[in-house]
Protein backbone atom coordinates (compact mmCIF):
# COMPACT_ATOMS: atom_id res chain seq x y z
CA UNK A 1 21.43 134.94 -55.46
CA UNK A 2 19.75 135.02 -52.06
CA UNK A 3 17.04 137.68 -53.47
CA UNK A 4 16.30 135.38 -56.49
CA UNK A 5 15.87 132.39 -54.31
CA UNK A 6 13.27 134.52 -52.06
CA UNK A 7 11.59 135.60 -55.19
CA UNK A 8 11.38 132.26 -56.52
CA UNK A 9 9.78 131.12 -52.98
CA UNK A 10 7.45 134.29 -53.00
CA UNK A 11 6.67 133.32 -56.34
CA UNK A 12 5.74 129.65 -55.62
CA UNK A 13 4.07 130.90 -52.25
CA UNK A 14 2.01 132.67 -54.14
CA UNK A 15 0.84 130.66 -57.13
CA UNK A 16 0.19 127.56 -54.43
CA UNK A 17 -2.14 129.85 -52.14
CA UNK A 18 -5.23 129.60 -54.52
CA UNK A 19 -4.95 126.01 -54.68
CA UNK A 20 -4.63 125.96 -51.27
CA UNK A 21 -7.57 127.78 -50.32
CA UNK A 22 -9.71 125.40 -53.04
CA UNK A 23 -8.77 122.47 -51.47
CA UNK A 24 -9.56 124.13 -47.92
CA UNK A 25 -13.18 125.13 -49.59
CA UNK A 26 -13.52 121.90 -50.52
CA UNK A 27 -12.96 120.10 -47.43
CA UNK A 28 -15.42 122.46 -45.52
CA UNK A 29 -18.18 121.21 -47.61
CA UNK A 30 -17.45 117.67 -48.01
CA UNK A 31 -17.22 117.78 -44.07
CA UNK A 32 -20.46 119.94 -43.63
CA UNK A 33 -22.98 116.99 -44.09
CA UNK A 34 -20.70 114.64 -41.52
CA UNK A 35 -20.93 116.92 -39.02
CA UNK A 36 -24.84 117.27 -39.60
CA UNK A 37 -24.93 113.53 -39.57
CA UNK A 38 -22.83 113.07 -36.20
CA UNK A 39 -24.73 116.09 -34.67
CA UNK A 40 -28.07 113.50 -35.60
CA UNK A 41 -26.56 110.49 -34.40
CA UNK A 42 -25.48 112.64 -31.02
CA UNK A 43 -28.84 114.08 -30.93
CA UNK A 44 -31.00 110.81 -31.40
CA UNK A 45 -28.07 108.93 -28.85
CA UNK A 46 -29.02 111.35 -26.16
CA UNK A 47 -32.88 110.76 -26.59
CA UNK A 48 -32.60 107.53 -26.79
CA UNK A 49 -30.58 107.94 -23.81
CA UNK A 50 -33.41 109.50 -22.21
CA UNK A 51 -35.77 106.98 -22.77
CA UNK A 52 -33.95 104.33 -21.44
CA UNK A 53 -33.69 106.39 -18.69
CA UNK A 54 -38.06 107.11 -18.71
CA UNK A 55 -38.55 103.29 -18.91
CA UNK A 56 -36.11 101.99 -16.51
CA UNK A 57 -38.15 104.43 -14.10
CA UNK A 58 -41.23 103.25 -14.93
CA UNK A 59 -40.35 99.74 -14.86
CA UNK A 60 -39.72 100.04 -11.29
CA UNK A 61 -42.24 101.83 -11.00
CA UNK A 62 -44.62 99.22 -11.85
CA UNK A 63 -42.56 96.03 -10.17
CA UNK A 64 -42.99 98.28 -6.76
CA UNK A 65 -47.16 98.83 -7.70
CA UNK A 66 -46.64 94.82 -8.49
CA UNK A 67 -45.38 94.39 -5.49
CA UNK A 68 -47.79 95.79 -3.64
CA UNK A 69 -50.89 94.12 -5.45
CA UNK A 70 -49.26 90.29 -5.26
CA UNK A 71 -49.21 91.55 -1.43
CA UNK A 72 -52.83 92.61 -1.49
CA UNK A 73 -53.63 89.87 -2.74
CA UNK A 74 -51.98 87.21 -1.08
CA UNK A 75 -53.62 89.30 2.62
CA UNK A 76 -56.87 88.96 0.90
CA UNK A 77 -56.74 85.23 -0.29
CA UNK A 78 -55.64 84.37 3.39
CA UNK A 79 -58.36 86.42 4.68
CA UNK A 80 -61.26 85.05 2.55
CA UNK A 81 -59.81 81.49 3.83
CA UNK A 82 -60.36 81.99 7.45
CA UNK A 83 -63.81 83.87 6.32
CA UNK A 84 -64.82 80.54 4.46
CA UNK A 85 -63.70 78.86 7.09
CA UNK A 86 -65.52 80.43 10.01
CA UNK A 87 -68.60 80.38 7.82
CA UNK A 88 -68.03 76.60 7.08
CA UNK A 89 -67.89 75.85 10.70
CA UNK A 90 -70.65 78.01 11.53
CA UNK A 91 -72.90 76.16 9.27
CA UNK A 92 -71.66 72.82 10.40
CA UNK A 93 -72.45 73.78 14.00
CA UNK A 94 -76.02 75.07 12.78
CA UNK A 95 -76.43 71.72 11.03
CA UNK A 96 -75.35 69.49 14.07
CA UNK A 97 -78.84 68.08 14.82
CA UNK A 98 -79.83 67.62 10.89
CA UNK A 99 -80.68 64.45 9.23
CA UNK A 100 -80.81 64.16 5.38
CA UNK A 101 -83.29 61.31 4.26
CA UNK A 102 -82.77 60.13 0.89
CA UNK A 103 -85.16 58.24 -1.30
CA UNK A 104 -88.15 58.57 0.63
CA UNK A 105 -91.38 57.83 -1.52
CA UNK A 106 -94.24 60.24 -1.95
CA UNK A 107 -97.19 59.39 -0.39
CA UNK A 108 -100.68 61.61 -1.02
CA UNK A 109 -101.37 64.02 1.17
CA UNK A 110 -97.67 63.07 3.26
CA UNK A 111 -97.14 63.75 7.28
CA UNK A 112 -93.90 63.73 7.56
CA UNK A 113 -93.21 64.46 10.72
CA UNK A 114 -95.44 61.19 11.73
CA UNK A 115 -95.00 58.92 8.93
CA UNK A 116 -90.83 59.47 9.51
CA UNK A 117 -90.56 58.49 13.11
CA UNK A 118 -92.54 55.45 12.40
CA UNK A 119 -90.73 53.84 9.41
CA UNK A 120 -87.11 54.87 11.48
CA UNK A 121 -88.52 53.06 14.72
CA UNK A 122 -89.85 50.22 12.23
CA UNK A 123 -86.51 49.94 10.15
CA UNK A 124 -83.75 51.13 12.73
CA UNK A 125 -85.28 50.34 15.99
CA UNK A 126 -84.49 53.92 16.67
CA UNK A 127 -87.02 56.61 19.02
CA UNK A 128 -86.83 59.83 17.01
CA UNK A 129 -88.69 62.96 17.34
CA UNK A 130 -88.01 66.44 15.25
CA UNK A 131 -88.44 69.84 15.82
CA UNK A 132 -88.59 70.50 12.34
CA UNK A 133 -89.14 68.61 8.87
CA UNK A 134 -89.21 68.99 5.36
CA UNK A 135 -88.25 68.37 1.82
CA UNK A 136 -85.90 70.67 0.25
CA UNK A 137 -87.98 71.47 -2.67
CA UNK A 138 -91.35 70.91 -4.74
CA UNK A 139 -91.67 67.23 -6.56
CA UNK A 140 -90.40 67.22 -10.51
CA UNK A 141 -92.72 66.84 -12.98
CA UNK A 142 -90.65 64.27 -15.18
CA UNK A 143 -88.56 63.02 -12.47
CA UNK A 144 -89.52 60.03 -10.13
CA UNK A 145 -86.20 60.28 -7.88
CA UNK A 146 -87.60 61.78 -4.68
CA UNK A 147 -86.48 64.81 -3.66
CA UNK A 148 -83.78 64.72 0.03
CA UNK A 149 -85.57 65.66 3.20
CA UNK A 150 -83.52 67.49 6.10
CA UNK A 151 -84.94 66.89 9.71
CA UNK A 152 -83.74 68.63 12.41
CA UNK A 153 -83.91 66.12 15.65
CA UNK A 154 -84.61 67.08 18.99
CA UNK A 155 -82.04 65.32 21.00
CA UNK A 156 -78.47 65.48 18.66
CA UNK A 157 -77.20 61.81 20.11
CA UNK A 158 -80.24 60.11 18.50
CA UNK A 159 -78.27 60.85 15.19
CA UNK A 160 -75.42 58.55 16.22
CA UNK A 161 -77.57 56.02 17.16
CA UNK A 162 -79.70 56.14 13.74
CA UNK A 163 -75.89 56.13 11.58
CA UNK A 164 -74.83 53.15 13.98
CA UNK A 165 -78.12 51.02 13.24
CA UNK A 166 -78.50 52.07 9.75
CA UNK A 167 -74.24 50.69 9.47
CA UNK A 168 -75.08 47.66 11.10
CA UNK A 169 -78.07 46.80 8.72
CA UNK A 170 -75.91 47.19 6.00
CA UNK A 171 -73.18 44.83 6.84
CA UNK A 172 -75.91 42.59 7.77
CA UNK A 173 -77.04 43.27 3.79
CA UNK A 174 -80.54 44.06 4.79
CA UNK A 175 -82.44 46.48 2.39
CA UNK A 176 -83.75 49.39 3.63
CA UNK A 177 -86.95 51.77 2.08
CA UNK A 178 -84.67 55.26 2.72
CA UNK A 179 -80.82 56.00 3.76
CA UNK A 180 -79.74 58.39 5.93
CA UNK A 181 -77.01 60.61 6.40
CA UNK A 182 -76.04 63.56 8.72
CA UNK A 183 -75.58 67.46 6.86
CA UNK A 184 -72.50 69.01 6.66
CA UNK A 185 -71.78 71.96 4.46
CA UNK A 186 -70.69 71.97 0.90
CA UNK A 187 -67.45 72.22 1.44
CA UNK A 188 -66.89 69.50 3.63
CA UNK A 189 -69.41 67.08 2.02
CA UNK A 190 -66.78 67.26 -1.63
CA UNK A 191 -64.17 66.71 0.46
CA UNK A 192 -65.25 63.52 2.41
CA UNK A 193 -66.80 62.13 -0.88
CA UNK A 194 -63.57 62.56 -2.55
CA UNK A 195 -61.66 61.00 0.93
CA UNK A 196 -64.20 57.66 0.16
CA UNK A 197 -63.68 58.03 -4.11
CA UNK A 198 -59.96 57.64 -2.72
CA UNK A 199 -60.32 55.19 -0.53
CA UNK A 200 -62.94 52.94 -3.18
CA UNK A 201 -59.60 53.85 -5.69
CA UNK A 202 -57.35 51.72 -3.05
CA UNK A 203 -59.64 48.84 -2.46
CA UNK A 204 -59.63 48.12 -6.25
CA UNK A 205 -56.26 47.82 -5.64
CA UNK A 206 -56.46 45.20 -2.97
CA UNK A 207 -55.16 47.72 -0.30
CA UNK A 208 -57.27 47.52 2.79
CA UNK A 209 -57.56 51.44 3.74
CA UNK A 210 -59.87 52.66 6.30
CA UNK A 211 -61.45 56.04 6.39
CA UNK A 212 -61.36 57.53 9.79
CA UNK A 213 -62.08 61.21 10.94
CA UNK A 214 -61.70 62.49 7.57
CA UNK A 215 -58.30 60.75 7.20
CA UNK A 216 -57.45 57.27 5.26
CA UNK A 217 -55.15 54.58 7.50
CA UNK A 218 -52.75 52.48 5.21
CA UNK A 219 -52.87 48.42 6.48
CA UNK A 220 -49.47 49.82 8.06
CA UNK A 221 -51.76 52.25 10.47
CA UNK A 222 -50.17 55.28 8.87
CA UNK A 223 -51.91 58.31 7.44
CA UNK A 224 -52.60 58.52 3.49
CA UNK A 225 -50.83 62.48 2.61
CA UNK A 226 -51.64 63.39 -1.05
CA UNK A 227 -48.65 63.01 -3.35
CA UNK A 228 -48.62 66.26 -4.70
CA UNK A 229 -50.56 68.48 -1.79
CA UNK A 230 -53.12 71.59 -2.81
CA UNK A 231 -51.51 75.19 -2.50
CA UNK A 232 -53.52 78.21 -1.54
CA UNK A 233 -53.26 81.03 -3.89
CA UNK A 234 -51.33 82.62 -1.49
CA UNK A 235 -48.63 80.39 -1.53
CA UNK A 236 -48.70 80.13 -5.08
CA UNK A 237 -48.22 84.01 -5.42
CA UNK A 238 -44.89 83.58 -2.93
CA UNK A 239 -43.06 80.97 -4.97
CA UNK A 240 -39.47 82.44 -6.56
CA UNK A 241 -39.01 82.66 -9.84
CA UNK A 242 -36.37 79.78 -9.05
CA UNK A 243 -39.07 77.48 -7.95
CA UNK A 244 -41.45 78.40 -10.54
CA UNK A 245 -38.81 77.06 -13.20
CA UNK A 246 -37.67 73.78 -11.38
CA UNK A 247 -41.82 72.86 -11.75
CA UNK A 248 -40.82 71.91 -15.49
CA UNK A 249 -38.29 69.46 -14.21
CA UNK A 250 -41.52 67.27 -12.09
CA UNK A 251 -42.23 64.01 -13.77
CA UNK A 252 -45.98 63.60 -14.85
CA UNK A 253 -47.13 60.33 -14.63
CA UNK A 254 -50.51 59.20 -16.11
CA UNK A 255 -52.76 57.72 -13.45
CA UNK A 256 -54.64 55.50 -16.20
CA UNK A 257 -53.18 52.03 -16.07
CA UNK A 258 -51.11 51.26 -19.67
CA UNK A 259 -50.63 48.30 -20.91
CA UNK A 260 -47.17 47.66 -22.46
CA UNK A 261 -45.69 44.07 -23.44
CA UNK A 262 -48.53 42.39 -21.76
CA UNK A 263 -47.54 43.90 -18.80
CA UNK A 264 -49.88 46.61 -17.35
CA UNK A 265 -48.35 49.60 -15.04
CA UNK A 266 -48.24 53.37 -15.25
CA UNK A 267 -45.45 55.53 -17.05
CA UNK A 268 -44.35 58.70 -17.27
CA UNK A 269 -46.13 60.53 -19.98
């Protein structure tokens, strides 16, 4: 009985083994395009892996060459700012002894290092005397508006005493043919005509400023500060990312007066 039951098992063993090897045929191919698909997916995985890798590189690459330019820069903006300012006060100290007449009128055939002296003596009481004289540039055709003169005196305190006459003949509301006022640089001619602009700005508003060395005093005797003060481009390159963001966060208020209710006042905008 034991050799029939191995017979019977042979028997079975051996009509299940072609089945079994289909089915293992069959598997093989259904699992040959997964494994080309996985090898892809491992494939593309590590090249993508590898250009992460290429741009993380590069990306510091370029914030350390970023680095170094905002640095570059922020040397060269603070060296062009003590280069403007040694050539501002260079030209101021050149200037020193100049005069600029305005408004002078054309005369035929003009002197005017004669006719100047005598019309300052006549209107200021001042002595002058120049070493040099002229007007800075050719008459307009279409243009009546004479053209500024600059004058260069010969003793530098006479200027003083010419500003402090001239003053005093204003307050005293007396007209006068020409006005007169010392030359200064660019630079520093904006910003004391944007000091008075300021200071005309307060006096519309009752406040009784007075504009002193460059500098406005409040009726208190303190110094005006600007509200929101000018940064270099320097400084501007050196604020943190932090700083940059809490700039949304300022309140802008309109500096035009706006009437609301009756009521005028400013507002945030």
């Amino acid at each position: 009985m034991e050799t029939r039951n191995k017979g019977i098992s042979k028997k079975n063993s051996d009509n299940s083994s072609p089945k079994a090897k289909q089915t293992e045929h069959s598997a093989e191919r259904d699992q040959g395009p997964l494994c080309d698909k996985l090898k892809t997916i491992s494939d593309q995985a590590e090249c993508n892996y590898t250009e992460i890798t290429t741009l993380r590189s590069e990306n510091a690459q370029l914030k350390r060459e970023l680095d170094l330019l905002r640095s570059v820069v922020i040397r060269m903006d603070r060296k062009l700012s003590h280069i403007d300012d040694d050539i501002t006060d260079l030209r101021s100290r050149s200037m020193k002894d100049n005069i600029l007449i305005h408004n002078y009128p054309y005369t035929q055939q003009e002197d005017l290092a004669t006719a100047i002296p005598n019309d300052i003596k006549q209107s200021l009481g001042v002595d002058v005397e120049f070493v040099r004289i002229h007007r800075n540039g050719v008459r307009p055709q279409f243009n009546d508006k004479p053209v500024t003169i600059t004058a260069k005196l010969k003793d530098r305190n006479k200027k003083d005493e010419i500003l402090n006459a001239q003053r005093l003949k204003k307050i005293a509301k007396q007209r006068l043919p020409f006005f007169i006022t010392p030359q200064q640089p660019a630079p520093l001619t904006s910003a004391r005509n944007k000091l008075f602009d300021k200071a005309d700005s307060f006096r519309k508003q009752n406040i009784n400023v007075k504009v002193q060395r460059n500098e406005i005093t409040m009726p208190n005797g303190t110094k005006y500060e600007e509200e929101v003060p000018l940064i270099s481009s320097a400084d501007a390159l050196q604020i943190s990312s932090e700083e940059y963001q809490s700039l949304d966060d300022v309140v802008v208020v309109s500096t035009e007066p706006v009437q609301k209710d009756g009521n005028v006042s400013a507002y945030p905008m």
